[in-house]
Protein backbone atom coordinates (compact mmCIF):
# COMPACT_ATOMS: atom_id res chain seq x y z
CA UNK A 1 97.23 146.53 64.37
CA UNK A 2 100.31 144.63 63.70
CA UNK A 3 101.86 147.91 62.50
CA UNK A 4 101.58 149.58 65.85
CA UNK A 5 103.11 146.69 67.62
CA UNK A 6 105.96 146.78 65.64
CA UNK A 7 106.01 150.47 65.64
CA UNK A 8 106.35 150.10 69.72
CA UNK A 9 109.40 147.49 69.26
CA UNK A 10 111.29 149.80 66.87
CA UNK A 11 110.90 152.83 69.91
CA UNK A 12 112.01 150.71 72.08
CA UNK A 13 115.59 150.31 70.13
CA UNK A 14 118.40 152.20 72.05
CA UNK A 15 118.12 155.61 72.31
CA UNK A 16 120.79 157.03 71.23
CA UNK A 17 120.01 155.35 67.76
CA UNK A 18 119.00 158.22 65.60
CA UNK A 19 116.71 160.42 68.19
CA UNK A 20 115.03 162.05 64.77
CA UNK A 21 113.77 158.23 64.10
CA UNK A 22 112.54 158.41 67.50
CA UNK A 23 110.30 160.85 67.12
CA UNK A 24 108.93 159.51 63.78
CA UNK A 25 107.90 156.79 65.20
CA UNK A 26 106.41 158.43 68.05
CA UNK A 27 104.48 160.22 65.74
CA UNK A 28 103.31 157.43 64.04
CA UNK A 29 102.26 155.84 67.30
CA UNK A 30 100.06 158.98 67.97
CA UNK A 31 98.70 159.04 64.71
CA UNK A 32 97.96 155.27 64.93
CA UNK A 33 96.17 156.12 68.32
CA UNK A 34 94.16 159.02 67.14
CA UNK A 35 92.83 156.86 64.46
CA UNK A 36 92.17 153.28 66.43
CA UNK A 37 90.31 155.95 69.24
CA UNK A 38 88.28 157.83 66.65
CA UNK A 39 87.24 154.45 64.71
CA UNK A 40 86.11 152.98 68.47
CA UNK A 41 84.20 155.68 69.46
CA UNK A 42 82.14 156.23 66.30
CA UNK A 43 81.72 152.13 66.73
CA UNK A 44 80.20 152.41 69.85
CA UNK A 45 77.97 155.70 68.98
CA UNK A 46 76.95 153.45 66.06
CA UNK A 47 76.17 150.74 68.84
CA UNK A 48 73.91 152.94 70.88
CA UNK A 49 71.91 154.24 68.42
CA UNK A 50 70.96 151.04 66.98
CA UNK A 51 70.13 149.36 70.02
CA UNK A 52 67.95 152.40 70.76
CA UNK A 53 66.21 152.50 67.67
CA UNK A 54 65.14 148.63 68.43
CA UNK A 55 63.88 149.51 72.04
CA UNK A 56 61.87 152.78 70.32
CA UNK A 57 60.38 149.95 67.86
């Protein structure tokens, strides 16, 4: 998590400071993202399906 936060503070370095940089760390934000939302939802299907299996018992 701390990676991503620092990840934000290095985009948000001038502009005009490498613009290839830029968009490596924009990438890596993305990436980051993809993977944080992924891990979430497969906790929360993981959620439902145990607190159904306890009602169903």
């Amino acid at each position: 998590m701390w990676q991503a936060i620092s990840s934000m503070d290095n985009c948000l370095i001038p502009l005009n400071y490498r613009k290839n940089r830029h968009a490596i760390h924009k990438r890596n934000l993305i990436q980051i993202a993809k993977t944080v939302y992924s891990s979430t939802v497969l906790d929360v299907t993981f959620l439902k399906r145990m607190n159904s299996n306890q009602q169903s018992k």
